[in-house]
C-alpha atoms as a PDB file:
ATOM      1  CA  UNK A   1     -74.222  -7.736-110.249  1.00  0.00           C
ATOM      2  CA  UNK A   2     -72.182  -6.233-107.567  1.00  0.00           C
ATOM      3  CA  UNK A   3     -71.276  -2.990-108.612  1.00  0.00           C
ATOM      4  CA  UNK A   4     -67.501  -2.098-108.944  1.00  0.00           C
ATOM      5  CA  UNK A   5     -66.563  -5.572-109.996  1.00  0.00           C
ATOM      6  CA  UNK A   6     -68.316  -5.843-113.654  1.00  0.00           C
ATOM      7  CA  UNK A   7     -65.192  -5.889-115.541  1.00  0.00           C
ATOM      8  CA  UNK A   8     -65.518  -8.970-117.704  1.00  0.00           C
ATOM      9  CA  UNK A   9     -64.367 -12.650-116.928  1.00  0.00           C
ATOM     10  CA  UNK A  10     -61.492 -13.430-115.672  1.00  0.00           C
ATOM     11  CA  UNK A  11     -58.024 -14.395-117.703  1.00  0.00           C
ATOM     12  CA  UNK A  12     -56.511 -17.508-117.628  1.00  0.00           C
ATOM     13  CA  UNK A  13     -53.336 -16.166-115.819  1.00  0.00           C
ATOM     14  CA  UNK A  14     -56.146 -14.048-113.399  1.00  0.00           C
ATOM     15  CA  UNK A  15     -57.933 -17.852-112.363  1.00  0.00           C
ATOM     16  CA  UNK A  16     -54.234 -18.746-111.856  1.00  0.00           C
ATOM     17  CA  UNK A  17     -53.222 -16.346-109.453  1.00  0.00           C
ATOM     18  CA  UNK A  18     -56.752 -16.866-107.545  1.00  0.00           C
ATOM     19  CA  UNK A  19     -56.127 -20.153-107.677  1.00  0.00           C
ATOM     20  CA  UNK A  20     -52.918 -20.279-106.044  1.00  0.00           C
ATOM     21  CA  UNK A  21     -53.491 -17.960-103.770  1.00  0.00           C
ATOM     22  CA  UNK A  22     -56.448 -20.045-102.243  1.00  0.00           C
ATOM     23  CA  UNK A  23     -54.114 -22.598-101.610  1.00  0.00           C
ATOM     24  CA  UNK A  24     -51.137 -21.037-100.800  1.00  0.00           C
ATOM     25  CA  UNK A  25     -52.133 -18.163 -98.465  1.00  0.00           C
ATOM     26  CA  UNK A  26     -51.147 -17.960 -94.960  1.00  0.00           C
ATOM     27  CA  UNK A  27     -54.096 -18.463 -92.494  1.00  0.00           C
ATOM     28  CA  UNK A  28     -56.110 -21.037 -94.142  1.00  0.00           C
ATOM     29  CA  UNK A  29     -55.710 -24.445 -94.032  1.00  0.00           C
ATOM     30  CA  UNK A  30     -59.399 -25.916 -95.503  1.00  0.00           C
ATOM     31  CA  UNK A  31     -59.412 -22.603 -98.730  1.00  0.00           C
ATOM     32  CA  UNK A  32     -61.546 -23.746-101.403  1.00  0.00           C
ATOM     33  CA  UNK A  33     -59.535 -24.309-104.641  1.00  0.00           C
ATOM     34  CA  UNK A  34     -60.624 -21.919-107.775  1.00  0.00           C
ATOM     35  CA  UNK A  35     -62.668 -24.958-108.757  1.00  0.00           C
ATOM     36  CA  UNK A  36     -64.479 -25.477-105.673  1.00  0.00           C
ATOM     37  CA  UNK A  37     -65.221 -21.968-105.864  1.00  0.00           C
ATOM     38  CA  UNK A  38     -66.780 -21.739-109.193  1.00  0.00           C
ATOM     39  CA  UNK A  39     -69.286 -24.552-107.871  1.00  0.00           C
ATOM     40  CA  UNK A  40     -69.695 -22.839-105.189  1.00  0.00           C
ATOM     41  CA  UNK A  41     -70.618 -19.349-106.628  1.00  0.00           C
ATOM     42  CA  UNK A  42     -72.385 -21.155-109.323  1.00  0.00           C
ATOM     43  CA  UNK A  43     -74.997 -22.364-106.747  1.00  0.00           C
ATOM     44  CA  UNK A  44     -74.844 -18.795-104.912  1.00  0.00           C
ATOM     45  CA  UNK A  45     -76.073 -17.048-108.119  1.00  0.00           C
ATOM     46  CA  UNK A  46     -78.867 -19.624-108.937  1.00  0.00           C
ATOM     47  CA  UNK A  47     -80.325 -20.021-105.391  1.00  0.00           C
ATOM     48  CA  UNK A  48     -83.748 -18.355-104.333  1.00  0.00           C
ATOM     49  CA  UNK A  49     -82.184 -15.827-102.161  1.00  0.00           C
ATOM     50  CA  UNK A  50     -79.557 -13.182-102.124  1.00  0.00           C
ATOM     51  CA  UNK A  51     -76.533 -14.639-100.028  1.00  0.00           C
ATOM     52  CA  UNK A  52     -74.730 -11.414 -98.980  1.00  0.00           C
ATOM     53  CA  UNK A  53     -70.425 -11.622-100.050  1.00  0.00           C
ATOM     54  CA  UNK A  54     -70.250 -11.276 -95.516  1.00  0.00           C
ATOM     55  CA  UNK A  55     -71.687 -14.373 -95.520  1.00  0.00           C
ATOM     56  CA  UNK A  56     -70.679 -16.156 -98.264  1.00  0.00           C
ATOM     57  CA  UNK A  57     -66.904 -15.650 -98.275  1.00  0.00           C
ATOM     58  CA  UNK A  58     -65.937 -16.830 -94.784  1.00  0.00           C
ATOM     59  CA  UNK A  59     -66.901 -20.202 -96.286  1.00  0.00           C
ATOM     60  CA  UNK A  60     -64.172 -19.771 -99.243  1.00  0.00           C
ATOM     61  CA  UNK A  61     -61.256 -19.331 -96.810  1.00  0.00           C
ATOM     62  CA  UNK A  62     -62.806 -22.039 -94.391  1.00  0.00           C
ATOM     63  CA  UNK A  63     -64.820 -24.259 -95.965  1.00  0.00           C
ATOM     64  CA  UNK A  64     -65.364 -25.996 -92.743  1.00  0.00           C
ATOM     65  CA  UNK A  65     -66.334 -23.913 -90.031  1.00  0.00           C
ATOM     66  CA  UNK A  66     -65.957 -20.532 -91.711  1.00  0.00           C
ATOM     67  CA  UNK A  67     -64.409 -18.997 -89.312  1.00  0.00           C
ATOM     68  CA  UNK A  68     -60.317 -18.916 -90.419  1.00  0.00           C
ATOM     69  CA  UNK A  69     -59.268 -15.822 -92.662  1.00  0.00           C
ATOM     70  CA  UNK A  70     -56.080 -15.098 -94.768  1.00  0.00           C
ATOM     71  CA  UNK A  71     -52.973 -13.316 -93.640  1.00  0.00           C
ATOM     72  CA  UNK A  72     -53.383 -10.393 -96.389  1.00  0.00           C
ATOM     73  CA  UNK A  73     -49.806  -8.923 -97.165  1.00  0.00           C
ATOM     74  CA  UNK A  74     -51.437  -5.450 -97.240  1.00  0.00           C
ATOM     75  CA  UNK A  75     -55.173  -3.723 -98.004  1.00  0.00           C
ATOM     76  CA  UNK A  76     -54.255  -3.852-102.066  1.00  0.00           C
ATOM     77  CA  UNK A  77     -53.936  -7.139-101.599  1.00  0.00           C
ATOM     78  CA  UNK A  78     -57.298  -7.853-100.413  1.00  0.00           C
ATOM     79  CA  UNK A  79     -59.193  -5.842-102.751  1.00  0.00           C
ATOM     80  CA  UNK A  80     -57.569  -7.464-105.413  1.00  0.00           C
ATOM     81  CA  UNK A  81     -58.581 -10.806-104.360  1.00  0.00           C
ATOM     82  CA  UNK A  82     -61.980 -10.150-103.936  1.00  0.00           C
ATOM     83  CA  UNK A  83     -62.135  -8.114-106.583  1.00  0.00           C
ATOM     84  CA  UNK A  84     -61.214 -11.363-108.698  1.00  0.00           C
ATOM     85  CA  UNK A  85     -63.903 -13.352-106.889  1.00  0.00           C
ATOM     86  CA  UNK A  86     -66.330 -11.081-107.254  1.00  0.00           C
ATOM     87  CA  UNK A  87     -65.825 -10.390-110.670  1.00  0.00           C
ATOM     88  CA  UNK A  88     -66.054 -14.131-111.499  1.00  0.00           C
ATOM     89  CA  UNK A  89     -69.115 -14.115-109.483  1.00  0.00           C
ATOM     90  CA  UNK A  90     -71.167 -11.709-111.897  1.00  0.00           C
ATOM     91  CA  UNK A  91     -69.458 -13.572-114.960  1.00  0.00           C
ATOM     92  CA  UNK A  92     -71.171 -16.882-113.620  1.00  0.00           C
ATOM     93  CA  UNK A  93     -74.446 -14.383-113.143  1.00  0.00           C
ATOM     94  CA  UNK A  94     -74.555 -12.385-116.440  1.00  0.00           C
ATOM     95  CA  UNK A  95     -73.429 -15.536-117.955  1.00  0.00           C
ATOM     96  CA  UNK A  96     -76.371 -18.171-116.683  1.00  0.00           C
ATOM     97  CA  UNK A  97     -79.042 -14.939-117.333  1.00  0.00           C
ATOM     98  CA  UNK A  98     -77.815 -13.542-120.348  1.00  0.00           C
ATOM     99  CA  UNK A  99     -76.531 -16.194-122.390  1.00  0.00           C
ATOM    100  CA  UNK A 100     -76.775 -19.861-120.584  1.00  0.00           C
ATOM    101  CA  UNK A 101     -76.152 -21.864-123.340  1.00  0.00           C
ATOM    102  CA  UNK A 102     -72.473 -20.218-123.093  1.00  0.00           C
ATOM    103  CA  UNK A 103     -72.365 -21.550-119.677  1.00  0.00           C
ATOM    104  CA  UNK A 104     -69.482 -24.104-118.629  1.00  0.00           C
ATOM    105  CA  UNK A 105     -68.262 -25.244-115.522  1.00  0.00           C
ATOM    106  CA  UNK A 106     -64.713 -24.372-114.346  1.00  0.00           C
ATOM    107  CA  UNK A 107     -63.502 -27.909-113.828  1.00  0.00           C
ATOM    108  CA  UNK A 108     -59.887 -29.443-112.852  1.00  0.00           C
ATOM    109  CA  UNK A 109     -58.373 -32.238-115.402  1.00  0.00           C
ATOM    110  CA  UNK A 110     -56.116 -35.093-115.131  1.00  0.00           C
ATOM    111  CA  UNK A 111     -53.871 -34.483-118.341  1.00  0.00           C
ATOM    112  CA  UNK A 112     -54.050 -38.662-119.023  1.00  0.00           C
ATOM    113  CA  UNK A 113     -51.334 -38.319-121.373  1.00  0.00           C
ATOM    114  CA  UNK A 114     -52.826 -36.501-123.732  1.00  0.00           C
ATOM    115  CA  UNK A 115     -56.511 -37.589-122.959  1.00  0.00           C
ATOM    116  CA  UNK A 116     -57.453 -35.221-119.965  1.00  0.00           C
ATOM    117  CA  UNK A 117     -60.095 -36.408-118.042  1.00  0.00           C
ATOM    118  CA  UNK A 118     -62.624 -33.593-115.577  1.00  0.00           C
ATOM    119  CA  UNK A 119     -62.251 -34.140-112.531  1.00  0.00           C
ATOM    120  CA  UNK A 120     -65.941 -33.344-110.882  1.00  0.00           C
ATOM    121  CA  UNK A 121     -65.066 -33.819-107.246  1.00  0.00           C
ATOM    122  CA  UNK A 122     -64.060 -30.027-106.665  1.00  0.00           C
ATOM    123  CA  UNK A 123     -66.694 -28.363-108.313  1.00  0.00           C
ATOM    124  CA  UNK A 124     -69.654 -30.763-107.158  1.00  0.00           C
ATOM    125  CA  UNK A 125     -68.316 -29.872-103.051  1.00  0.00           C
ATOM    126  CA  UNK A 126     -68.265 -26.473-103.929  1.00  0.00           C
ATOM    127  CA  UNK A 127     -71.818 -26.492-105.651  1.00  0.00           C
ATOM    128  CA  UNK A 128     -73.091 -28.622-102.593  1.00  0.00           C
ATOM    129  CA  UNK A 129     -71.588 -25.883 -99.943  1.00  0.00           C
ATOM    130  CA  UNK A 130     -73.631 -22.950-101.776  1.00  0.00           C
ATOM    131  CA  UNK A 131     -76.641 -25.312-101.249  1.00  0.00           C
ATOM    132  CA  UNK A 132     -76.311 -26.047 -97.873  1.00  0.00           C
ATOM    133  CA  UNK A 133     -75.840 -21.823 -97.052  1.00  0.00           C
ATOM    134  CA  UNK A 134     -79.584 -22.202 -97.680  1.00  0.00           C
ATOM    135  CA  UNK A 135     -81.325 -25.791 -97.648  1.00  0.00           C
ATOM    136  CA  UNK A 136     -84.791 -24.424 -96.852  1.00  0.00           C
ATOM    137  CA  UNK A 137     -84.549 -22.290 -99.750  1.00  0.00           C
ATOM    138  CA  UNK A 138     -82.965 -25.228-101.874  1.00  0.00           C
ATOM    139  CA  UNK A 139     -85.626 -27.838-100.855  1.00  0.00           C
ATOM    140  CA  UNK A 140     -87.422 -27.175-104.296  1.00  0.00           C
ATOM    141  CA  UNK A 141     -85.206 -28.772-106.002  1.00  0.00           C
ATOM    142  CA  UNK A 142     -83.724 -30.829-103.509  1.00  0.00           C
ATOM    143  CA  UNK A 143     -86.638 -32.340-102.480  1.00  0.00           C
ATOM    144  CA  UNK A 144     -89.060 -31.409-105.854  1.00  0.00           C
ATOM    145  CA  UNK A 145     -86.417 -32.516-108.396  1.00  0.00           C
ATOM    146  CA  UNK A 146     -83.787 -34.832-107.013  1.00  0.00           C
ATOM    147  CA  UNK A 147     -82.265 -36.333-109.939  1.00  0.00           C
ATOM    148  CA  UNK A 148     -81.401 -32.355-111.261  1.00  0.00           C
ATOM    149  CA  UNK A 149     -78.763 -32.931-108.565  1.00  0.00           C
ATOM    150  CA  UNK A 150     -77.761 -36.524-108.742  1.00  0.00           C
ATOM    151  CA  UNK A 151     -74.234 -36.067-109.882  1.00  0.00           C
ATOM    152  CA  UNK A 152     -73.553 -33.441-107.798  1.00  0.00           C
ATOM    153  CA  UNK A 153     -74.356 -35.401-104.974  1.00  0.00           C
ATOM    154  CA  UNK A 154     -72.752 -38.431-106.523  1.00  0.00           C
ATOM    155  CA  UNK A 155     -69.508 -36.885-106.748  1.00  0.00           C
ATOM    156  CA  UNK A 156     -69.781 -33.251-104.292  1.00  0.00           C
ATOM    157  CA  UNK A 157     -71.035 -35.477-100.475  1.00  0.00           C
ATOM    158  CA  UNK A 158     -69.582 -38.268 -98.994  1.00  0.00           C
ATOM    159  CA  UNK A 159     -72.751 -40.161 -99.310  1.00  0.00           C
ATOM    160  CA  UNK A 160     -72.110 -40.175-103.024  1.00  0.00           C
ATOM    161  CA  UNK A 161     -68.523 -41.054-103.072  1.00  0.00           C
ATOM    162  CA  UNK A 162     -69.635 -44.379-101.220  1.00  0.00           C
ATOM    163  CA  UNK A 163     -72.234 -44.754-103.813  1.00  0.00           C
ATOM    164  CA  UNK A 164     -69.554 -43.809-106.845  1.00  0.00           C
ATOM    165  CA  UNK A 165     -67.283 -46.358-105.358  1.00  0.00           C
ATOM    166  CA  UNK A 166     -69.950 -49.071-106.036  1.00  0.00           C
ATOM    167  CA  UNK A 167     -70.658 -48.010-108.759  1.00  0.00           C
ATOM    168  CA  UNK A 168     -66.986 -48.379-110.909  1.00  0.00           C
ATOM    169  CA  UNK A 169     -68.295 -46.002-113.379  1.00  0.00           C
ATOM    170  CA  UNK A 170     -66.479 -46.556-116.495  1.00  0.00           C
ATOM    171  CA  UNK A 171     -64.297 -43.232-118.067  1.00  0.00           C
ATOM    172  CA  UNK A 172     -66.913 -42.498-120.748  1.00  0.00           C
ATOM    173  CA  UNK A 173     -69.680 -42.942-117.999  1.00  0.00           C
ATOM    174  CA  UNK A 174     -67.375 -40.393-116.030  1.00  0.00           C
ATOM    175  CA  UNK A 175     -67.235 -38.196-119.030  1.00  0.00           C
ATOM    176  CA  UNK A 176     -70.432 -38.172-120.119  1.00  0.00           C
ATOM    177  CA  UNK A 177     -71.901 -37.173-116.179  1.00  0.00           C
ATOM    178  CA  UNK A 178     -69.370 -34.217-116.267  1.00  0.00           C
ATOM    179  CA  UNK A 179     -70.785 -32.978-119.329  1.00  0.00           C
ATOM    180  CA  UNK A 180     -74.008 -32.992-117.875  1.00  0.00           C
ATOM    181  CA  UNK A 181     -72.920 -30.710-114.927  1.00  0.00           C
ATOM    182  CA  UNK A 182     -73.545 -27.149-117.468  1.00  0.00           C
ATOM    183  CA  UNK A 183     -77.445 -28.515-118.301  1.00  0.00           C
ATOM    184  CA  UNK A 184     -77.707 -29.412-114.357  1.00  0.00           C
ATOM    185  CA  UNK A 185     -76.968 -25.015-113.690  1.00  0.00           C
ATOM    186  CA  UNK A 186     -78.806 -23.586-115.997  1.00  0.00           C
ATOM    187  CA  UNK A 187     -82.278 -25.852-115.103  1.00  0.00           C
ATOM    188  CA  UNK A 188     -81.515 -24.859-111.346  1.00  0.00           C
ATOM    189  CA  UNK A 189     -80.500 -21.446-112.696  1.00  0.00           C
ATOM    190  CA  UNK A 190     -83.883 -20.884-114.320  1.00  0.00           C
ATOM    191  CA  UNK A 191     -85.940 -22.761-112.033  1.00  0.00           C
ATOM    192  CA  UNK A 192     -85.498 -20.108-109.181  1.00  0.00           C
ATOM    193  CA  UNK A 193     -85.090 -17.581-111.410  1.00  0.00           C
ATOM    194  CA  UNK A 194     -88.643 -17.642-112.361  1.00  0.00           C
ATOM    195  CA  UNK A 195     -89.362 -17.957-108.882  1.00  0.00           C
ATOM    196  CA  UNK A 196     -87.854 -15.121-107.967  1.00  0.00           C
ATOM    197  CA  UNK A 197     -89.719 -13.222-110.666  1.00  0.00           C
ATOM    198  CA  UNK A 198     -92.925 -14.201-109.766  1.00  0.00           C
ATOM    199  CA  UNK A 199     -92.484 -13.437-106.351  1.00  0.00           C
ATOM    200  CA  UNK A 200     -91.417  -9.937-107.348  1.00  0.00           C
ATOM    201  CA  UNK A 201     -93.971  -9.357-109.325  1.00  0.00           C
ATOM    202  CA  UNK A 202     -96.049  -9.798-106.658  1.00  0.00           C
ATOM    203  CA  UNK A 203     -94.944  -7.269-104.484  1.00  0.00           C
ATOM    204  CA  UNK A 204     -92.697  -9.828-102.554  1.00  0.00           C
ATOM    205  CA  UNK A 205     -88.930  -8.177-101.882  1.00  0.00           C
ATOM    206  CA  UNK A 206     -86.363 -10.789-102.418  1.00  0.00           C
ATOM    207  CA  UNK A 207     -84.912 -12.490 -99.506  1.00  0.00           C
ATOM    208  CA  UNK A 208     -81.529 -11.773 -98.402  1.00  0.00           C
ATOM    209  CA  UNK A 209     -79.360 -13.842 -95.923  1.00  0.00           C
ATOM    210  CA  UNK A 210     -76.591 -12.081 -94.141  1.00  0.00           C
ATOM    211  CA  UNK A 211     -74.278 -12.925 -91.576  1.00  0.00           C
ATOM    212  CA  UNK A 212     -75.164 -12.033 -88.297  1.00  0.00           C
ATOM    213  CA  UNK A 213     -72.631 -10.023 -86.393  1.00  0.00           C
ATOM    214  CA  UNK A 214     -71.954 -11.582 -82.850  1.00  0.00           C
ATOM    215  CA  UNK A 215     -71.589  -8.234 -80.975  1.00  0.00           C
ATOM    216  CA  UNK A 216     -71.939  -4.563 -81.721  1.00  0.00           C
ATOM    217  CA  UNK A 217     -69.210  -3.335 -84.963  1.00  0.00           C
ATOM    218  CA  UNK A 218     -68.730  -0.193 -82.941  1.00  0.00           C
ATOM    219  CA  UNK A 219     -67.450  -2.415 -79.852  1.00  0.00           C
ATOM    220  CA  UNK A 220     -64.678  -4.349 -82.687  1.00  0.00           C
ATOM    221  CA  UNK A 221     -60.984  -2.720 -81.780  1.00  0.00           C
ATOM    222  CA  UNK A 222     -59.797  -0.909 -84.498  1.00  0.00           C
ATOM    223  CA  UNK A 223     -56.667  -3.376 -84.992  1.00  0.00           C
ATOM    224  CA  UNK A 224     -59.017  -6.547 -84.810  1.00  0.00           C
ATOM    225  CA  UNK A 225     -60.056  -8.370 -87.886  1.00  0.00           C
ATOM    226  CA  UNK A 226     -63.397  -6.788 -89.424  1.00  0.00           C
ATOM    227  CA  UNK A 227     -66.669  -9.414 -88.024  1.00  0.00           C
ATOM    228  CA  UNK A 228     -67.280  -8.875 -91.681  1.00  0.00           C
ATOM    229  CA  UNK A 229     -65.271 -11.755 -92.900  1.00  0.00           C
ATOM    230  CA  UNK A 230     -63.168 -10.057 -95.105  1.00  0.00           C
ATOM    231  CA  UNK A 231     -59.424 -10.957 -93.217  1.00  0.00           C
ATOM    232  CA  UNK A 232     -58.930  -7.391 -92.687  1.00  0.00           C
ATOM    233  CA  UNK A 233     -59.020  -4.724 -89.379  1.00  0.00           C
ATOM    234  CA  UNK A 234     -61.594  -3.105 -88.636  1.00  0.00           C
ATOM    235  CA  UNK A 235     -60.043   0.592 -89.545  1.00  0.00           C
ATOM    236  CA  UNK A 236     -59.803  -0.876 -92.816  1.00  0.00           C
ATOM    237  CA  UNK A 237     -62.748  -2.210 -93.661  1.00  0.00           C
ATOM    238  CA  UNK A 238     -66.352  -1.330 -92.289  1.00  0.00           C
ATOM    239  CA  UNK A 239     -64.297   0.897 -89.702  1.00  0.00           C
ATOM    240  CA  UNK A 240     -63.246   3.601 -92.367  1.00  0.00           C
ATOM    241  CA  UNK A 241     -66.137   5.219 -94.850  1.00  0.00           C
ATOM    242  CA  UNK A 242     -63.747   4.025 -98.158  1.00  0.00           C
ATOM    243  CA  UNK A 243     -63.693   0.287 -96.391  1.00  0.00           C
ATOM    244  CA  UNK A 244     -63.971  -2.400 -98.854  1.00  0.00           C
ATOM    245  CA  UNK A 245     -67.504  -4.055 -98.046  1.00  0.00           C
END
């Protein structure tokens, strides 16, 4: 868990106002939506390594190069925001550890008229990013268990949407795959979880991937934005003692 941010799931009206902020916020053009980020934490928090929130959140506001950051109105702003993705973050976490059969993917619908139908696309790209932050790490079940991530590859890669277009997958086929998404996280979830144990309990320390700064943080102008990631300057982030890491 990161601490500071274990205050419970998020509301409905909280996933809202994440959710439209990701798309709506000035300075990012390719945001993930909220769904695309529950994928994509979702694979973060079941990985074999520690994926530092420097490294990991540059891909939220730009999922393709990770590079663009939002136009916060002011600091409150920003720690609210990432307090709300960090908070669903350890809710994914405590949830998949604690009590995985409770576990459900945050999915988008199409209401159908009265028969809404999940739409996987979002989620699956989202899950697929968080792999590819580490594919060496991955390659256990990538390459070990394949099929664990069939439909996520079906429906999250552009491989698989050439392969889903063949396929003309009828709606309770559709339906049925989506409801196989939760079982999909918590066998990855416990997979490398038990990895992770084992390696601890062998005196290995877990491994951690940060981001690597591309010059010195004392050589960042105190009015640039923070090498950090986080969208703010530098005096108000890792430039001040109080920043918000």
């Amino acid at each position: 868990m990161i601490g500071g941010f274990d205050q419970g799931p998020l509301t409905d009206e909280e996933i809202e106002e994440l959710d439209q902020f990701l798309i709506n916020a000035e300075g990012i053009e390719e945001s993930m939506d909220v769904a695309m980020l529950d994928g994509f934490l979702t694979a973060i928090v079941s990985g074999p390594k520690t994926i530092m929130p420097s490294e990991w959140m540059r891909w939220v506001w730009d999922m393709e190069r990770g590079e663009d950051t939002p136009a916060f109105t002011n600091q409150a702003q920003a720690q609210h925001i990432i307090g709300l993705m960090m908070r669903h973050m350890n809710d994914i976490a405590r949830t998949l550890q604690q009590a995985p059969e409770a576990y459900e993917p945050l999915l988008m619908e199409n209401p159908n008229h009265g028969d809404p139908i999940p739409i996987l696309d979002e989620w699956c790209m989202g899950y697929m990013k968080g792999v590819q932050l580490d594919p060496e790490g991955w390659l256990l079940v990538t390459v070990g268990k394949p099929d664990w991530l069939s439909t996520i590859i079906l429906y999250g890669t552009e491989e698989g949407w050439e392969v889903l277009e063949k396929k003309n997958l009828s709606l309770d086929e559709h339906r049925e795959l989506a409801a196989g998404l939760a079982d999909t996280a918590r066998n990855v979830h416990a997979l490398y979880l038990e990895q992770r144990r084992k390696k601890m309990a062998g005196g290995q320390l877990p491994s951690v991937i940060r981001r690597e700064p591309t010059r010195n943080p004392d050589k960042v102008g105190r009015n640039e934005l923070c090498p950090c990631g986080s969208g703010k300057k530098y005096k108000l982030c890792h430039g001040r003692s109080s920043g918000l890491h």
